[in-house]
N, C-alpha and C. Protein backbone atom coordinates (compact mmCIF):
# COMPACT_ATOMS: atom_id res chain seq x y z
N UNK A 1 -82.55 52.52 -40.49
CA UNK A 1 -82.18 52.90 -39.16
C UNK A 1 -83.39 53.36 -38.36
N UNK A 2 -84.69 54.27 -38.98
CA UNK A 2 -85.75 54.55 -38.37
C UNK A 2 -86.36 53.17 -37.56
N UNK A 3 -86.24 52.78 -38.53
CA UNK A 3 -87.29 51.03 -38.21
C UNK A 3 -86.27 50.40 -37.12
N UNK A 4 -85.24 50.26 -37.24
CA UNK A 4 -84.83 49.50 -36.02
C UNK A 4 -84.45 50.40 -34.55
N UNK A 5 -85.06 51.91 -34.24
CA UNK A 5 -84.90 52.70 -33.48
C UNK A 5 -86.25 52.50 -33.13
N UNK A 6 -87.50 52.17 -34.10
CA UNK A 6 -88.89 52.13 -33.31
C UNK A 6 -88.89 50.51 -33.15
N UNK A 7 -88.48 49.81 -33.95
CA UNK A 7 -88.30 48.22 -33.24
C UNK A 7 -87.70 48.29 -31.61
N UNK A 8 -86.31 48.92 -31.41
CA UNK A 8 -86.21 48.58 -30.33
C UNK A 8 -86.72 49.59 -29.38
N UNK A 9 -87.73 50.50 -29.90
CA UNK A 9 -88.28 51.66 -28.85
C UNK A 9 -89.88 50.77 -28.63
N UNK A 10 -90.48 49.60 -28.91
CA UNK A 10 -91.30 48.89 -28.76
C UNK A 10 -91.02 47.62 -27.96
N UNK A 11 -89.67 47.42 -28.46
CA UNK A 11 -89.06 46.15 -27.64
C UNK A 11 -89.28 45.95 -25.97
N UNK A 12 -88.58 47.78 -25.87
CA UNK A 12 -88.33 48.11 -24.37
C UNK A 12 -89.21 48.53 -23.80
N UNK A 13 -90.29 49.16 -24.87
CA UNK A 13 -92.06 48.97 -23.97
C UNK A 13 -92.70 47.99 -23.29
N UNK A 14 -92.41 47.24 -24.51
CA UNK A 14 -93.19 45.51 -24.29
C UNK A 14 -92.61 45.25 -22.39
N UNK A 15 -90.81 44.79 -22.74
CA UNK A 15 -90.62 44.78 -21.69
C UNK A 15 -90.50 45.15 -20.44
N UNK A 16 -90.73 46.97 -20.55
CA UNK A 16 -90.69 47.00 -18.81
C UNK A 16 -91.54 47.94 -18.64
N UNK A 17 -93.02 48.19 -19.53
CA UNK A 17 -94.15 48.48 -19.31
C UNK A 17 -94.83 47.85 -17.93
N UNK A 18 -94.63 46.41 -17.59
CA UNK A 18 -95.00 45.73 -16.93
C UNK A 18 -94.60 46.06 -15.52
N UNK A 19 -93.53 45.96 -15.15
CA UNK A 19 -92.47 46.65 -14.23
C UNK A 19 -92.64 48.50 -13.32
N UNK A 20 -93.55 49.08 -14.69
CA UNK A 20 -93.63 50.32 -14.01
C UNK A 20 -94.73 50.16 -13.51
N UNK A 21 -95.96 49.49 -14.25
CA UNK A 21 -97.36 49.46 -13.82
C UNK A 21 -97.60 48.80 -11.92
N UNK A 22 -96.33 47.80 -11.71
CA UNK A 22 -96.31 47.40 -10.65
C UNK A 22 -95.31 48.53 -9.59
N UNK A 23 -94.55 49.08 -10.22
CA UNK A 23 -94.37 50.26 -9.63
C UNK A 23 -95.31 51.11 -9.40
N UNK A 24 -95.91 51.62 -10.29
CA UNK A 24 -96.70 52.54 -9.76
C UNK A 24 -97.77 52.63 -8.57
N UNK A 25 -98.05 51.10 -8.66
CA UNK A 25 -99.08 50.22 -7.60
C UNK A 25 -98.69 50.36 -6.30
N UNK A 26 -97.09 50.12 -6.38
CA UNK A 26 -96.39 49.82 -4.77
C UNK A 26 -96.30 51.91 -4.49
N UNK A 27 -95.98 52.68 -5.12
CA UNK A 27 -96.24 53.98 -5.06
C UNK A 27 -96.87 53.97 -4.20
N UNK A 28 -98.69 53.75 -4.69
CA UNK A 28 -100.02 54.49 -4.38
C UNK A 28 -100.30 53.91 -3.37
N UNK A 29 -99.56 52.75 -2.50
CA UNK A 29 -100.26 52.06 -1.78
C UNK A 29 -99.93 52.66 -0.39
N UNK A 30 -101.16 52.56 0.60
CA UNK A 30 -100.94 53.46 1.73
C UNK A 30 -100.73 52.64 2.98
N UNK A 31 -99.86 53.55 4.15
CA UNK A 31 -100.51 52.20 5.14
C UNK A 31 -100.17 51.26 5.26
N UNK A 32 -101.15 50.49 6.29
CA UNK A 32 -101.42 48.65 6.63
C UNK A 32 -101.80 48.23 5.05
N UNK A 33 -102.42 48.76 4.45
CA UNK A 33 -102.64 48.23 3.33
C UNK A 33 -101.32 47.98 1.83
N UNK A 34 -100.42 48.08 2.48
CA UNK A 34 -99.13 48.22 1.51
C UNK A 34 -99.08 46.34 1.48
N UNK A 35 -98.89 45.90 0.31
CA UNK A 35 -98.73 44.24 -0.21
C UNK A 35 -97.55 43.84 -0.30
N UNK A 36 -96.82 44.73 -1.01
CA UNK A 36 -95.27 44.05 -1.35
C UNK A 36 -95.07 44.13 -2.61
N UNK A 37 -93.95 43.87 -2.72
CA UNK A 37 -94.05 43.55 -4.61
C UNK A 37 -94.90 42.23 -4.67
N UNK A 38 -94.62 41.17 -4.34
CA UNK A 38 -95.38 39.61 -4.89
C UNK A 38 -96.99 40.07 -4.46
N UNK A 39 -97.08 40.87 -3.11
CA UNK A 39 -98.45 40.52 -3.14
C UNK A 39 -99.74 41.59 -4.07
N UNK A 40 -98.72 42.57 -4.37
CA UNK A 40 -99.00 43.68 -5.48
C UNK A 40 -99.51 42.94 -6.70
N UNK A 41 -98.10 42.17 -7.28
CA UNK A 41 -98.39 41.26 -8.67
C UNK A 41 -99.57 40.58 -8.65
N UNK A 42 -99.81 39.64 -7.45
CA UNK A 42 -100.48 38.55 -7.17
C UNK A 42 -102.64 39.33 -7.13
N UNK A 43 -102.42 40.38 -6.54
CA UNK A 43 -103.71 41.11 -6.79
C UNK A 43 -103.68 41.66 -8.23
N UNK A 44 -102.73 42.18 -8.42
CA UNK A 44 -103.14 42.72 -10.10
C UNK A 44 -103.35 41.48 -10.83
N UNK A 45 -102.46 40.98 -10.91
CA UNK A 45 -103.34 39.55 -11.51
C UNK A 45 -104.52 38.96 -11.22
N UNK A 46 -104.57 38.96 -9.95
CA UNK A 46 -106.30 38.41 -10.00
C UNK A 46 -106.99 39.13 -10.61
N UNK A 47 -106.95 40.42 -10.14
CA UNK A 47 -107.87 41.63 -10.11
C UNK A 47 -107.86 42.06 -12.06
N UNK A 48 -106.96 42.09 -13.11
CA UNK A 48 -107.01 42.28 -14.06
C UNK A 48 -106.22 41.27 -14.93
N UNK A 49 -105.99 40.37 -14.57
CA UNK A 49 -105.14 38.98 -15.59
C UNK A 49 -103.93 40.07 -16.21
N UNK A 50 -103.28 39.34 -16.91
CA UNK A 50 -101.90 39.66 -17.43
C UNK A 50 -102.39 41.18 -18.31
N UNK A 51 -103.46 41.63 -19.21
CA UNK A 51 -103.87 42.62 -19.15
C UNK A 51 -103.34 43.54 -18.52
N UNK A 52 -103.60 43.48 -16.78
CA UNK A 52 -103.64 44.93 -15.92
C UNK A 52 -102.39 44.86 -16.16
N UNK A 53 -101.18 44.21 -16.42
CA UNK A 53 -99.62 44.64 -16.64
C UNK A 53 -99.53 45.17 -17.55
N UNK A 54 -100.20 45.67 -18.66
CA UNK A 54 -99.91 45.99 -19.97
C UNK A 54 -100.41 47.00 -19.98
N UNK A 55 -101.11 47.96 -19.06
CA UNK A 55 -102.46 49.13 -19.55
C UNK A 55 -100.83 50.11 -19.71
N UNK A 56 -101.42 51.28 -20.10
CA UNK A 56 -100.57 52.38 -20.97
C UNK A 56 -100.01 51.56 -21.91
N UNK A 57 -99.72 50.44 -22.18
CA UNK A 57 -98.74 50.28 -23.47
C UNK A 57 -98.82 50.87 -24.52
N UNK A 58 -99.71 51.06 -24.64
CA UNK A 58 -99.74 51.95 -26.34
C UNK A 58 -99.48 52.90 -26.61
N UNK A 59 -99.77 54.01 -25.74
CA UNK A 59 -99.38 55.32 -25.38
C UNK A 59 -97.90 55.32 -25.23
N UNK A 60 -97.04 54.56 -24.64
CA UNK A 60 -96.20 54.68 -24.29
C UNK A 60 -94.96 54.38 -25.59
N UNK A 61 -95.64 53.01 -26.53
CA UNK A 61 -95.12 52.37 -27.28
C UNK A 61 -94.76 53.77 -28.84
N UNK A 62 -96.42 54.30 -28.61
CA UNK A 62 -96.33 55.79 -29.74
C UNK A 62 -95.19 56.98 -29.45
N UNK A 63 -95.08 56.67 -28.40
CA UNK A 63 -94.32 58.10 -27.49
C UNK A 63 -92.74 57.30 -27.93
N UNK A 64 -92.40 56.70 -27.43
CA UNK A 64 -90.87 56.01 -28.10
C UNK A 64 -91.35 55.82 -29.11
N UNK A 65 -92.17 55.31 -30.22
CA UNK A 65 -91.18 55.41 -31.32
C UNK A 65 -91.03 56.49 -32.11
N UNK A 66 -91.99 57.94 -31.78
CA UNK A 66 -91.98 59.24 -32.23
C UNK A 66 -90.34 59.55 -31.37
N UNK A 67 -89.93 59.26 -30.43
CA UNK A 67 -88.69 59.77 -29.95
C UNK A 67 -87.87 59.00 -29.85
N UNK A 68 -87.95 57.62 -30.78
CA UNK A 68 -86.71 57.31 -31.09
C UNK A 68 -86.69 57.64 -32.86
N UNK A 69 -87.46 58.02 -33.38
CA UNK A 69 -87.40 58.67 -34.84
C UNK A 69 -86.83 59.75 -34.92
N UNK A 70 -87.01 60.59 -34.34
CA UNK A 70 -86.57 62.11 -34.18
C UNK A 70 -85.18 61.70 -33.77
N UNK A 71 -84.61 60.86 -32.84
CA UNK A 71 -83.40 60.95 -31.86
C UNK A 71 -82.62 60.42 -33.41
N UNK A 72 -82.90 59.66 -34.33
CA UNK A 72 -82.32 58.77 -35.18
C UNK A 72 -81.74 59.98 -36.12
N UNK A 73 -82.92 60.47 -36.74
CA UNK A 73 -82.89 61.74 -37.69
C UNK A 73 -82.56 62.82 -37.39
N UNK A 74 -82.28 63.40 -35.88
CA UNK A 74 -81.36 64.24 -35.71
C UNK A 74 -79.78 64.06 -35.68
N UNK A 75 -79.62 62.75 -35.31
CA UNK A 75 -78.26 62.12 -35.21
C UNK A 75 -77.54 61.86 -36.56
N UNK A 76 -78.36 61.51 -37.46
CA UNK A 76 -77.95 61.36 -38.65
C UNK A 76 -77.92 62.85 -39.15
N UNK A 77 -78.79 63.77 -39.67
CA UNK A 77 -78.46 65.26 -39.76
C UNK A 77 -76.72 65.69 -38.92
N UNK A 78 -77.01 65.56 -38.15
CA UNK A 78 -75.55 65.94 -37.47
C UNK A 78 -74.51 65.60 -37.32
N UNK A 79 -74.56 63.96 -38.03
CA UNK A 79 -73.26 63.38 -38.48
C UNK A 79 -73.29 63.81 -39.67
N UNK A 80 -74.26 63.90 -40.54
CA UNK A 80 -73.89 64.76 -42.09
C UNK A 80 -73.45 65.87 -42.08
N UNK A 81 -73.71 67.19 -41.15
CA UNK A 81 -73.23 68.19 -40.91
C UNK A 81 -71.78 68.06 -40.43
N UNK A 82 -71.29 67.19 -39.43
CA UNK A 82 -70.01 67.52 -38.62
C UNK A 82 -69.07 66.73 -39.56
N UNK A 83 -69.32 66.27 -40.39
CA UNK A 83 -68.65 65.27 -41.41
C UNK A 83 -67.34 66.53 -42.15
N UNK A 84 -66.08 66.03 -42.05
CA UNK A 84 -64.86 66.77 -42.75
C UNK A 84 -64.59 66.16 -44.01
N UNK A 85 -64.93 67.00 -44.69
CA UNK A 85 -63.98 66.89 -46.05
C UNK A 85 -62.42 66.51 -46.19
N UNK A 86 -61.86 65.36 -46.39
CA UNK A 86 -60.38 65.39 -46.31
C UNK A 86 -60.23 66.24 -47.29
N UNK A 87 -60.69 66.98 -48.52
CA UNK A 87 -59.95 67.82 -49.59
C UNK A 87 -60.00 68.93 -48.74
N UNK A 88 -60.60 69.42 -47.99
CA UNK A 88 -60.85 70.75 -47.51
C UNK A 88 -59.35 70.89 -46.94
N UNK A 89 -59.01 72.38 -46.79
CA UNK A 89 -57.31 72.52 -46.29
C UNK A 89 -58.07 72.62 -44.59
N UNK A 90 -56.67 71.91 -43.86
CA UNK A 90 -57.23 72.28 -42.19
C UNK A 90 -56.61 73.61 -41.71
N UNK A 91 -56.72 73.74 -40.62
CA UNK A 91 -56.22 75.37 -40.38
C UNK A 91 -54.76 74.95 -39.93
N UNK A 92 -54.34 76.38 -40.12
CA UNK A 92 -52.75 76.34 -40.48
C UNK A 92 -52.06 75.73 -38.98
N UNK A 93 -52.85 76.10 -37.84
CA UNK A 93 -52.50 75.29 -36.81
C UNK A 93 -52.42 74.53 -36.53
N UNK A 94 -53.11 73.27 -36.95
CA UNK A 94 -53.19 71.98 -36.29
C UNK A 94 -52.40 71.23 -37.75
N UNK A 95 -52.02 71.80 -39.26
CA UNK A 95 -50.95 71.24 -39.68
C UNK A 95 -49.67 71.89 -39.35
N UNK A 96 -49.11 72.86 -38.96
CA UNK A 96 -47.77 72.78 -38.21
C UNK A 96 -47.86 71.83 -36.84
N UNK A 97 -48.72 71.55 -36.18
CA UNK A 97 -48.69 70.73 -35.12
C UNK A 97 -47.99 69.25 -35.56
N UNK A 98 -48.59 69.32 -36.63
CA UNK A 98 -48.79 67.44 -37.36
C UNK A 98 -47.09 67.57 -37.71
N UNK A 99 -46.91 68.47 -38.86
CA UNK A 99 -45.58 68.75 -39.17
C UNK A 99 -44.23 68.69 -38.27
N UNK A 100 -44.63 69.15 -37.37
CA UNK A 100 -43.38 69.44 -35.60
C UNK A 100 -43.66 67.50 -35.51
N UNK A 101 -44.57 66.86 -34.74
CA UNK A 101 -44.59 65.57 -34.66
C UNK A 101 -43.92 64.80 -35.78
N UNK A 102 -43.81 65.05 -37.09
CA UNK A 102 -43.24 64.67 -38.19
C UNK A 102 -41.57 64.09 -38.15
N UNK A 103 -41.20 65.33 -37.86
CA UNK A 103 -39.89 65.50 -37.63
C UNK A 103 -38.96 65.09 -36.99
């Protein structure tokens, strides 16, 4: 379960790493000098080839899969914890409840 929580916490880097970097572009841009989205893409590409879409990836790729590990292994801890024993007796309330519906 770890491995396929940092598989798909890399997946979703890969894919929309790209997406923020051009966000962040249309952000910073001031002014007459604002491009657009296409004309944003179209300079980062010149200006850094398919590269400039990818910068932070790595950082970003370490950061999910340290927090989709933790999110995995706390979830699992806490389904082991909240887990009921059917031998265990339930409280006397909620079997007279069951009992009345019985009847």
């Amino acid at each position: 379960q770890t491995m396929a929580a940092v598989g798909a916490g890399v997946t979703s880097a890969v894919a929309t790493t790209p997406l923020d970097v051009l966000k962040v572009r249309l952000q910073v841009q001031r002014g007459a000098a604002r491009l657009g989205v296409g004309g944003t893409l179209r300079e980062l590409l010149r200006a850094d080839g398919l590269r400039g879409l990818y910068r932070g990836l790595l950082p970003r790729v370490a950061s999910t899969a340290v927090w989709g590990t933790c999110m995995v292994s706390v979830y699992e801890l806490l389904k082991k914890l909240a887990r009921i024993d059917p031998a265990e007796p339930r409280c006397a309330q909620h079997d007279a409840g069951r009992d009345s519906i019985r009847s």
